[in-house]
Protein backbone atom coordinates (compact mmCIF):
# COMPACT_ATOMS: atom_id res chain seq x y z
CA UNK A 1 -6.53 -50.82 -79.41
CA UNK A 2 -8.42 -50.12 -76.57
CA UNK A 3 -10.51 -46.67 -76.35
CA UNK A 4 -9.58 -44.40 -73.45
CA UNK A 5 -12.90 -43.27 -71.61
CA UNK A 6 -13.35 -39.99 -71.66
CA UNK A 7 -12.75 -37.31 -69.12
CA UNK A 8 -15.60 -36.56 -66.98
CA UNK A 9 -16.78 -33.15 -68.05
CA UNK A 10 -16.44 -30.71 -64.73
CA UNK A 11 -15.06 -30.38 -61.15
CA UNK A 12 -14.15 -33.30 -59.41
CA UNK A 13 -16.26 -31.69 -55.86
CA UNK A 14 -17.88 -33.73 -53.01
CA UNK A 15 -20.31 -32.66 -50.82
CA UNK A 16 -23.73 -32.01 -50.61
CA UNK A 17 -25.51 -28.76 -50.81
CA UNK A 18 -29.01 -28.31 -48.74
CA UNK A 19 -31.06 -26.13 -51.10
CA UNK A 20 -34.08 -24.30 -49.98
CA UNK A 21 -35.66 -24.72 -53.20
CA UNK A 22 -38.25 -21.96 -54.02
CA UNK A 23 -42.30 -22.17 -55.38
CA UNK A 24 -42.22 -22.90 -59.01
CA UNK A 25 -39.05 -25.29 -59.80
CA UNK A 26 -39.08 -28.48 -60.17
CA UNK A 27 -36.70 -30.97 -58.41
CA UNK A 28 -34.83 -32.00 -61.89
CA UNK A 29 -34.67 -28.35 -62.93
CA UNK A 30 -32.90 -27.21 -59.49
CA UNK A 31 -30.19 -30.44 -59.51
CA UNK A 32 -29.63 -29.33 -63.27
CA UNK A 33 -28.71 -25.16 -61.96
CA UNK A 34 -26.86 -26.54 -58.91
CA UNK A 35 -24.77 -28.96 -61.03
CA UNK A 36 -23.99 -25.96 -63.80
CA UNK A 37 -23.57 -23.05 -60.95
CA UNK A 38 -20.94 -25.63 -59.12
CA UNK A 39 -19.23 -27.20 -62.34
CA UNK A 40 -20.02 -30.60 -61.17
CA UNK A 41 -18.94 -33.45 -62.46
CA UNK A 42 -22.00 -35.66 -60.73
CA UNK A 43 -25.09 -34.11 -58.78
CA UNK A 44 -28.45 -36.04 -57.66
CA UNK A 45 -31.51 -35.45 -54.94
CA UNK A 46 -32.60 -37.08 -51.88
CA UNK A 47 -35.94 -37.10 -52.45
CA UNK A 48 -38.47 -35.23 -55.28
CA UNK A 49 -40.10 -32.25 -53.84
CA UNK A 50 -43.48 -31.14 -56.23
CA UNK A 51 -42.77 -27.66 -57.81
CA UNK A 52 -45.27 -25.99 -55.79
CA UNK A 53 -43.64 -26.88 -52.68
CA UNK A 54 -41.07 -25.11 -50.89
CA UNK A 55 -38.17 -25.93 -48.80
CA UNK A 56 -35.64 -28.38 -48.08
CA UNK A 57 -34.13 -30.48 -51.45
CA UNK A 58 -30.77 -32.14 -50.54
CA UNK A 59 -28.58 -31.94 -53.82
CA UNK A 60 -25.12 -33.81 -53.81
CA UNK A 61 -22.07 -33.81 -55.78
CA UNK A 62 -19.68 -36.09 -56.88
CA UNK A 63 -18.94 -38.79 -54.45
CA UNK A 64 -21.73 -37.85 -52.28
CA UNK A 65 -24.53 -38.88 -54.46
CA UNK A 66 -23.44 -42.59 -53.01
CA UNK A 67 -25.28 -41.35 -49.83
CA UNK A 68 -28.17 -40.11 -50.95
CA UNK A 69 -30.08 -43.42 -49.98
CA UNK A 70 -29.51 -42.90 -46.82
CA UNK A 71 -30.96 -39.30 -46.86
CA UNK A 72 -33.81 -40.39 -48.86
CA UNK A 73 -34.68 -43.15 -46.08
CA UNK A 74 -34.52 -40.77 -43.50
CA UNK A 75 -37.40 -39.00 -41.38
CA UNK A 76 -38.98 -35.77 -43.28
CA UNK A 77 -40.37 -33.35 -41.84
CA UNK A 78 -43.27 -31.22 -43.53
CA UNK A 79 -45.21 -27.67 -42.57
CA UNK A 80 -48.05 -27.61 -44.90
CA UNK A 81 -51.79 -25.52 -44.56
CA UNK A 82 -55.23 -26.91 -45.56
CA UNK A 83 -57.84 -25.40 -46.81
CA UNK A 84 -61.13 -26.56 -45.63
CA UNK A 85 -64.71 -26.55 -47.89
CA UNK A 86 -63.02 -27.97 -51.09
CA UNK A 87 -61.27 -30.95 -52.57
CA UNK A 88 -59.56 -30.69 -55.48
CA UNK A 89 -58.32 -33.13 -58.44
CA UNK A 90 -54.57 -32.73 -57.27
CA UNK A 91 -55.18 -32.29 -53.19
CA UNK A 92 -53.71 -28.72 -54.10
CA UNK A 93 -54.57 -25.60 -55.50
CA UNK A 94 -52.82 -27.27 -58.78
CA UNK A 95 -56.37 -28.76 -60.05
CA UNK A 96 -60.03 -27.89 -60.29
CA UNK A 97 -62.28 -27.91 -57.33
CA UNK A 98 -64.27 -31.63 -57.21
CA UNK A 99 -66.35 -31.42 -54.13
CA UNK A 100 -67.02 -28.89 -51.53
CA UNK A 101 -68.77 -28.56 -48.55
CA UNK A 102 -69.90 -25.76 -46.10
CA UNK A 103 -69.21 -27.70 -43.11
CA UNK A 104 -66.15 -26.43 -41.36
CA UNK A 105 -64.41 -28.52 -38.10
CA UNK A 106 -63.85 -27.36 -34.51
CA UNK A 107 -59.93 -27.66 -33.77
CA UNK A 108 -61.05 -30.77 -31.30
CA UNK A 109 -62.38 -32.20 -34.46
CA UNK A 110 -59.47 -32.11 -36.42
CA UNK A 111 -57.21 -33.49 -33.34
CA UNK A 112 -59.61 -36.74 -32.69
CA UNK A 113 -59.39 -37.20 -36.39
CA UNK A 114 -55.45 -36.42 -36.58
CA UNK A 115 -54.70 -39.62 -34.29
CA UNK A 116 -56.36 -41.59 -36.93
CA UNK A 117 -53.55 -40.65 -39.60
CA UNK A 118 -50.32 -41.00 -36.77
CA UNK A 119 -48.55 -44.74 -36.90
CA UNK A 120 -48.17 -46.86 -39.59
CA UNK A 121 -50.84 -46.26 -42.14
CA UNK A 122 -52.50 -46.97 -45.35
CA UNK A 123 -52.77 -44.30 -47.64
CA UNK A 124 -53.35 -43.97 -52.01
CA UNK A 125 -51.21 -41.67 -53.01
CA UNK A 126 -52.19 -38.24 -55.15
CA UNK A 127 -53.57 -39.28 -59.02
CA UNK A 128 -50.51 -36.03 -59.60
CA UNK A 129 -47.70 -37.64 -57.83
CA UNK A 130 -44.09 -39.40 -58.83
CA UNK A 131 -45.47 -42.11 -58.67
CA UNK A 132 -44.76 -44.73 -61.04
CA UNK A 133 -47.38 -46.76 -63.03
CA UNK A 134 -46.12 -49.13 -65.40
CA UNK A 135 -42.85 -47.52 -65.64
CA UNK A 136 -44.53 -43.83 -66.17
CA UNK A 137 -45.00 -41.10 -63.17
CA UNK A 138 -48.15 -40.90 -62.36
CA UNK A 139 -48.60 -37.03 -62.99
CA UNK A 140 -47.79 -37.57 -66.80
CA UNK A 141 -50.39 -40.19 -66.98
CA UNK A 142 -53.01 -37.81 -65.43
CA UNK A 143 -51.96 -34.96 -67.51
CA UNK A 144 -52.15 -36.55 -70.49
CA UNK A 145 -55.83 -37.37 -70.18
CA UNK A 146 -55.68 -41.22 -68.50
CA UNK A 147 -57.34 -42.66 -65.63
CA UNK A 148 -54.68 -43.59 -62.79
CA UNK A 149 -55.14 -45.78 -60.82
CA UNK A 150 -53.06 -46.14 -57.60
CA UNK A 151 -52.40 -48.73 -54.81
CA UNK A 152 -52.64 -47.85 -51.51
CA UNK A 153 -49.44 -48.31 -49.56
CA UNK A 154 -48.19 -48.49 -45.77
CA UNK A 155 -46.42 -45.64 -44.55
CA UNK A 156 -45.44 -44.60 -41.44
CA UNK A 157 -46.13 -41.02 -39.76
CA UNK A 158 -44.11 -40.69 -36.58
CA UNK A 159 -46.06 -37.16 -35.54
CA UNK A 160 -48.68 -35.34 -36.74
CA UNK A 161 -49.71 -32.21 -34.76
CA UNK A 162 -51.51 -28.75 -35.52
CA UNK A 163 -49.29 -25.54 -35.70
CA UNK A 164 -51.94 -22.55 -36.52
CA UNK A 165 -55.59 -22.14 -36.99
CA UNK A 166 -55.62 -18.60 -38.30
CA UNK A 167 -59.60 -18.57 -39.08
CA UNK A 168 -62.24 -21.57 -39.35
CA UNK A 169 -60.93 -21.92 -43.19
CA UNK A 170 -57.40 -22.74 -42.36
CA UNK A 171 -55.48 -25.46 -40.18
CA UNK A 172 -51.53 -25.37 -40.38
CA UNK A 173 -49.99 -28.63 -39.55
CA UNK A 174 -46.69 -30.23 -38.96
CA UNK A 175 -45.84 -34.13 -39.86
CA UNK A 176 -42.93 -35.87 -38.91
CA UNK A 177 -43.00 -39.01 -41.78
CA UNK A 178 -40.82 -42.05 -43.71
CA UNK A 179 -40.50 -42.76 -47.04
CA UNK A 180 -43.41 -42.41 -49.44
CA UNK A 181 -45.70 -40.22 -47.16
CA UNK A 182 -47.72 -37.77 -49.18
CA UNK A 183 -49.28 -34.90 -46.64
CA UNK A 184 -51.56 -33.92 -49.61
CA UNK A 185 -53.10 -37.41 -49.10
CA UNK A 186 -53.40 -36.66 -45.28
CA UNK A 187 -54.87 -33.64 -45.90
CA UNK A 188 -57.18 -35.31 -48.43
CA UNK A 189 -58.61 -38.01 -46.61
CA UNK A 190 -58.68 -36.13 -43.04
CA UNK A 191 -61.34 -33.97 -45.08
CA UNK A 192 -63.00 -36.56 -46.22
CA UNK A 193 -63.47 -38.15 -42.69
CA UNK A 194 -64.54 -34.71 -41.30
CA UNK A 195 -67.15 -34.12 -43.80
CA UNK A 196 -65.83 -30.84 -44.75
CA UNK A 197 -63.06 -31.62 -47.74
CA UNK A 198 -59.92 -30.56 -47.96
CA UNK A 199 -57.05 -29.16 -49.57
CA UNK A 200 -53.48 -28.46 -49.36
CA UNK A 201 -52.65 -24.82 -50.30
CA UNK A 202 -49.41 -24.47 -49.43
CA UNK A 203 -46.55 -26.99 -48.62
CA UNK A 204 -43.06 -26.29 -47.21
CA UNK A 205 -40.12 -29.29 -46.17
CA UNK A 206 -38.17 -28.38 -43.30
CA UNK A 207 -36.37 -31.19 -42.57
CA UNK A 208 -34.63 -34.45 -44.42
CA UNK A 209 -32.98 -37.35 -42.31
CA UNK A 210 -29.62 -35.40 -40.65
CA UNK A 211 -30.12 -32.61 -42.07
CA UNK A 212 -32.32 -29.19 -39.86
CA UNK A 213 -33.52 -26.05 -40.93
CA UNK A 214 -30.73 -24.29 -39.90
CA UNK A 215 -29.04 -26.07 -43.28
CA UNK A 216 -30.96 -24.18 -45.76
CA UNK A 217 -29.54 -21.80 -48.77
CA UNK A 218 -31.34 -20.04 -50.38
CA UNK A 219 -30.84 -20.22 -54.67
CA UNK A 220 -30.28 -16.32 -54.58
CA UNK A 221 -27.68 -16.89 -52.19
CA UNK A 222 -25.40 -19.25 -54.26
CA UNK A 223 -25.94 -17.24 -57.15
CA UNK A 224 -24.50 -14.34 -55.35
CA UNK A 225 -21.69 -16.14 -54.16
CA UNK A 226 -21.23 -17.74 -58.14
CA UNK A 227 -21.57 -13.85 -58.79
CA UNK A 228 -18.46 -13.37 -56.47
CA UNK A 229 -16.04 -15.70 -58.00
CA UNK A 230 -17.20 -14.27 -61.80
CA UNK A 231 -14.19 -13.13 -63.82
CA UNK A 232 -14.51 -9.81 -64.88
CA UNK A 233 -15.01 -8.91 -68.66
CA UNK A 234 -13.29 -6.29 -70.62
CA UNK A 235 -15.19 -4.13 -72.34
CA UNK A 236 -14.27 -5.61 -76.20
CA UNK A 237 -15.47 -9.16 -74.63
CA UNK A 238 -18.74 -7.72 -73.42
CA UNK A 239 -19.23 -6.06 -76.89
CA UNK A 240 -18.72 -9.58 -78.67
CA UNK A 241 -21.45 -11.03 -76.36
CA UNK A 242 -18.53 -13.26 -74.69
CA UNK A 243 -20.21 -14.62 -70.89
CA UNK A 244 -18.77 -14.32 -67.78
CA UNK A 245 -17.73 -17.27 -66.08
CA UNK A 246 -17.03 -18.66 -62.33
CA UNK A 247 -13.12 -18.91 -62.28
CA UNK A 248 -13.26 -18.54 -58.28
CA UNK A 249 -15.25 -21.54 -56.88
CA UNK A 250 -14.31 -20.54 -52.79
CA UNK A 251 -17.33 -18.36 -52.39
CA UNK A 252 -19.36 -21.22 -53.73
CA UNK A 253 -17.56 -24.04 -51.94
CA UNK A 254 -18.29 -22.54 -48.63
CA UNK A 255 -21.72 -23.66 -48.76
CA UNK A 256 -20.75 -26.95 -49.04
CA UNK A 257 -21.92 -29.97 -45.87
CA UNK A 258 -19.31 -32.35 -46.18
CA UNK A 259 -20.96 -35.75 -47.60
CA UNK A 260 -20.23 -37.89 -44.19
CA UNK A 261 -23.26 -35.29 -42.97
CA UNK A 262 -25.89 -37.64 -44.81
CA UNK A 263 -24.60 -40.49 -42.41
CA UNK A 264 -25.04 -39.33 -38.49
CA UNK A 265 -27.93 -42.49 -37.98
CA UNK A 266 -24.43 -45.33 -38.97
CA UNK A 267 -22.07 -46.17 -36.84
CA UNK A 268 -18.45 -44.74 -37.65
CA UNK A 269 -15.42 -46.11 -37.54
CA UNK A 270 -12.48 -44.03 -37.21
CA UNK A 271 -9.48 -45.15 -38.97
CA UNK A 272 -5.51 -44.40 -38.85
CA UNK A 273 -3.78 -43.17 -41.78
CA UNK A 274 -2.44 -46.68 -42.76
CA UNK A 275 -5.85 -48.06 -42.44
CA UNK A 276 -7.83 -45.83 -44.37
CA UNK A 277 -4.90 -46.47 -46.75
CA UNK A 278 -6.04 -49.79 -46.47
CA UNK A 279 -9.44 -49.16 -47.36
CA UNK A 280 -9.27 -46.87 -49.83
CA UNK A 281 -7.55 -50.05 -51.92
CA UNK A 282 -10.76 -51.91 -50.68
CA UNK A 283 -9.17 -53.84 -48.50
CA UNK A 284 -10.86 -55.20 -44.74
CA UNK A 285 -9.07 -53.72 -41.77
CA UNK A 286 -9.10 -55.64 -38.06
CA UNK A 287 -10.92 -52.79 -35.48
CA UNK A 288 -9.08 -52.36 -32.14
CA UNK A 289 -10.12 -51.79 -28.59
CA UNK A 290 -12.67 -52.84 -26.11
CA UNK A 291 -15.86 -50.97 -26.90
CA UNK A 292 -14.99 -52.01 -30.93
CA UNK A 293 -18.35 -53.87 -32.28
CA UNK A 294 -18.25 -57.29 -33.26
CA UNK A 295 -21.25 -56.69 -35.99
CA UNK A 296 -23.04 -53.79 -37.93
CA UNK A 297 -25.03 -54.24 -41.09
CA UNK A 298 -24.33 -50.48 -41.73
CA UNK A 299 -21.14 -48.21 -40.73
CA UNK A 300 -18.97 -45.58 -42.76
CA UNK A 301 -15.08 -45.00 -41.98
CA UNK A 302 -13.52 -42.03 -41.83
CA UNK A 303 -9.90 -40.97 -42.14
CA UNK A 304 -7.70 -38.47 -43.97
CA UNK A 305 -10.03 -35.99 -42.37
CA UNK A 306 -12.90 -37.32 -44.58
CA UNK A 307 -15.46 -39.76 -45.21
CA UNK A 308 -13.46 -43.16 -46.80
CA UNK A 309 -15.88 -45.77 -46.82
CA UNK A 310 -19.09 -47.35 -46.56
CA UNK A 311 -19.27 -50.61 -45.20
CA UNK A 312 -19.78 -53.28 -42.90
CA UNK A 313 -18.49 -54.54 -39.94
CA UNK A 314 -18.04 -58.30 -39.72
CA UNK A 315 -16.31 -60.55 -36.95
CA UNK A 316 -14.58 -57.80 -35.27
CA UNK A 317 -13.27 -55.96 -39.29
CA UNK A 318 -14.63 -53.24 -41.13
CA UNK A 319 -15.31 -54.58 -45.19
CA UNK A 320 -15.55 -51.75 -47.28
CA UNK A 321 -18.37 -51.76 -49.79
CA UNK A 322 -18.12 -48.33 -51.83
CA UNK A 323 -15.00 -46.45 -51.83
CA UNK A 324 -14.81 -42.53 -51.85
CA UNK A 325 -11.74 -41.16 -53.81
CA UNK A 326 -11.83 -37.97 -51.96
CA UNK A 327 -11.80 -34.35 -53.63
């Protein structure tokens, strides 16, 4: 007899939710309180952000962890300040100081040097980065006492541009970047070049591919609004240490982007009821009218009054390749 599977543990809930994760929590640590504060069946991120940084960590659930690729691909966008006169093992105030210097550069300095590190360039990542090595993340390796080695990679760093020079110590910059970019390494090589070291002190995401500033939640806020939808506890099930839990998910739910969001660079296709009926069974449909494209590698559908599809469109039809079920 064949074993039934068993029932996913949680809410079946799609979306994603555009944490402004604070100083001092790891990526892994804030999917894992997302995932438990919304019941979620499935939750992932678009991207690690290092503990000590701040800011922007797309987290999705359920059926919208099949677009985080397209977040992670996507253009980030970084504040972060550097502290000139030191470098440090970790290119942050993480490590021990390795070199210093008592040169400090003139702001034209740092703006000849800055066109150096704008474009695609070649950068070695920090020894405490993710990394991997041989399977392993590089910060474990380095932690645990071994010499890392890295290969430098190509990345591309669309802008690069000075936001603040509060005193001759400090430069605040902004980078627009791809995939893979490390600003610490920026920040660690720039010094290098200018004779003067440098470090990153403090580091802040403001931006992922679609998704702006004006996305962010705070944690404190969704654990006021999971505060909200609390049941409330007689007093004989406070005294036998029962916990409260979230019976009313709407306060919750209202911070949630619906998972289409991650997708504004593709092309959509809008479909009628009977074809995204179509599509939802995985079958092709034929698109219609005069501006319809002929070809696109990449395209999502959309239909219900949600996202139904990522796919392709080939010879005029749109070929579903992943199917959302919907909420």
């Amino acid at each position: 007899m064949a074993r039934r599977g068993k029932k996913p543990k949680g809410r079946p809930i799609n979306g994603w939710i555009i944490l402004d994760k604070p100083k001092g929590m790891g990526s892994t640590d804030a999917v894992a309180k997302l995932k438990w504060l919304y019941f979620a069946q499935k939750a992932g991120h678009a991207g690690t952000l290092d503990p000590l940084a701040s800011g922007m960590l797309p987290i999705a659930l359920g059926d919208a962890t099949k677009t985080v690729p397209f977040v992670m691909d996507g253009r980030k966008v970084y504040r972060f300040t550097v502290r000139w006169g030191a470098e440090t093992t970790t290119d942050d105030t993480e490590g021990p100081v390795t070199k210093t210097a008592d040169e400090r550069p003139a702001r034209a300095e740092i703006e000849a040097a800055m066109s150096h590190y704008i474009g695609e360039i070649t950068q070695v990542p920090p020894t405490f980065s993710a990394v991997k090595i041989a399977g392993e993340r590089a910060y474990d390796l380095a932690r645990e006492g071994e010499t890392v080695e890295i290969q430098p990679r190509t990345v591309v760093v669309h802008r690069l541009e000075i936001v603040d020079m509060p005193d001759a110590e400090t430069t605040v910059f902004e980078a627009e970047c791809g995939k893979g970019t490390y600003v610490r390494a920026i920040a660690r090589d720039m010094g290098r070049e200018l004779g003067c070291y440098g470090h990153v002190t403090d580091l802040r995401r403001v931006a992922v591919g679609a998704f702006s500033e004006d996305d962010l939640v705070p944690l404190d806020e969704l654990e006021a609004a999971a505060e909200e939808g609390r049941e409330e506890l007689d007093a004989e099930a406070i005294e036998s240490g029962a916990k409260a839990r979230v019976v009313d998910f709407a306060p919750l739910d209202e911070y949630l982007v619906e998972p289409a969001a991650a997708l504004a660079d593709l092309y959509e296709v809008m479909l009628s009821d009977d074809q995204a009926s179509r599509v939802l069974s995985g079958n092709p449909v034929i698109l219609r009218g005069r501006d319809a494209p002929v070809f696109c590698e990449e395209a999502f559908a959309t239909g219900h009054g949600r996202l139904i599809a990522l796919g392709a469109i080939e010879q005029g039809s749109f070929k579903p390749k992943r199917v959302f079920a919907g909420r």
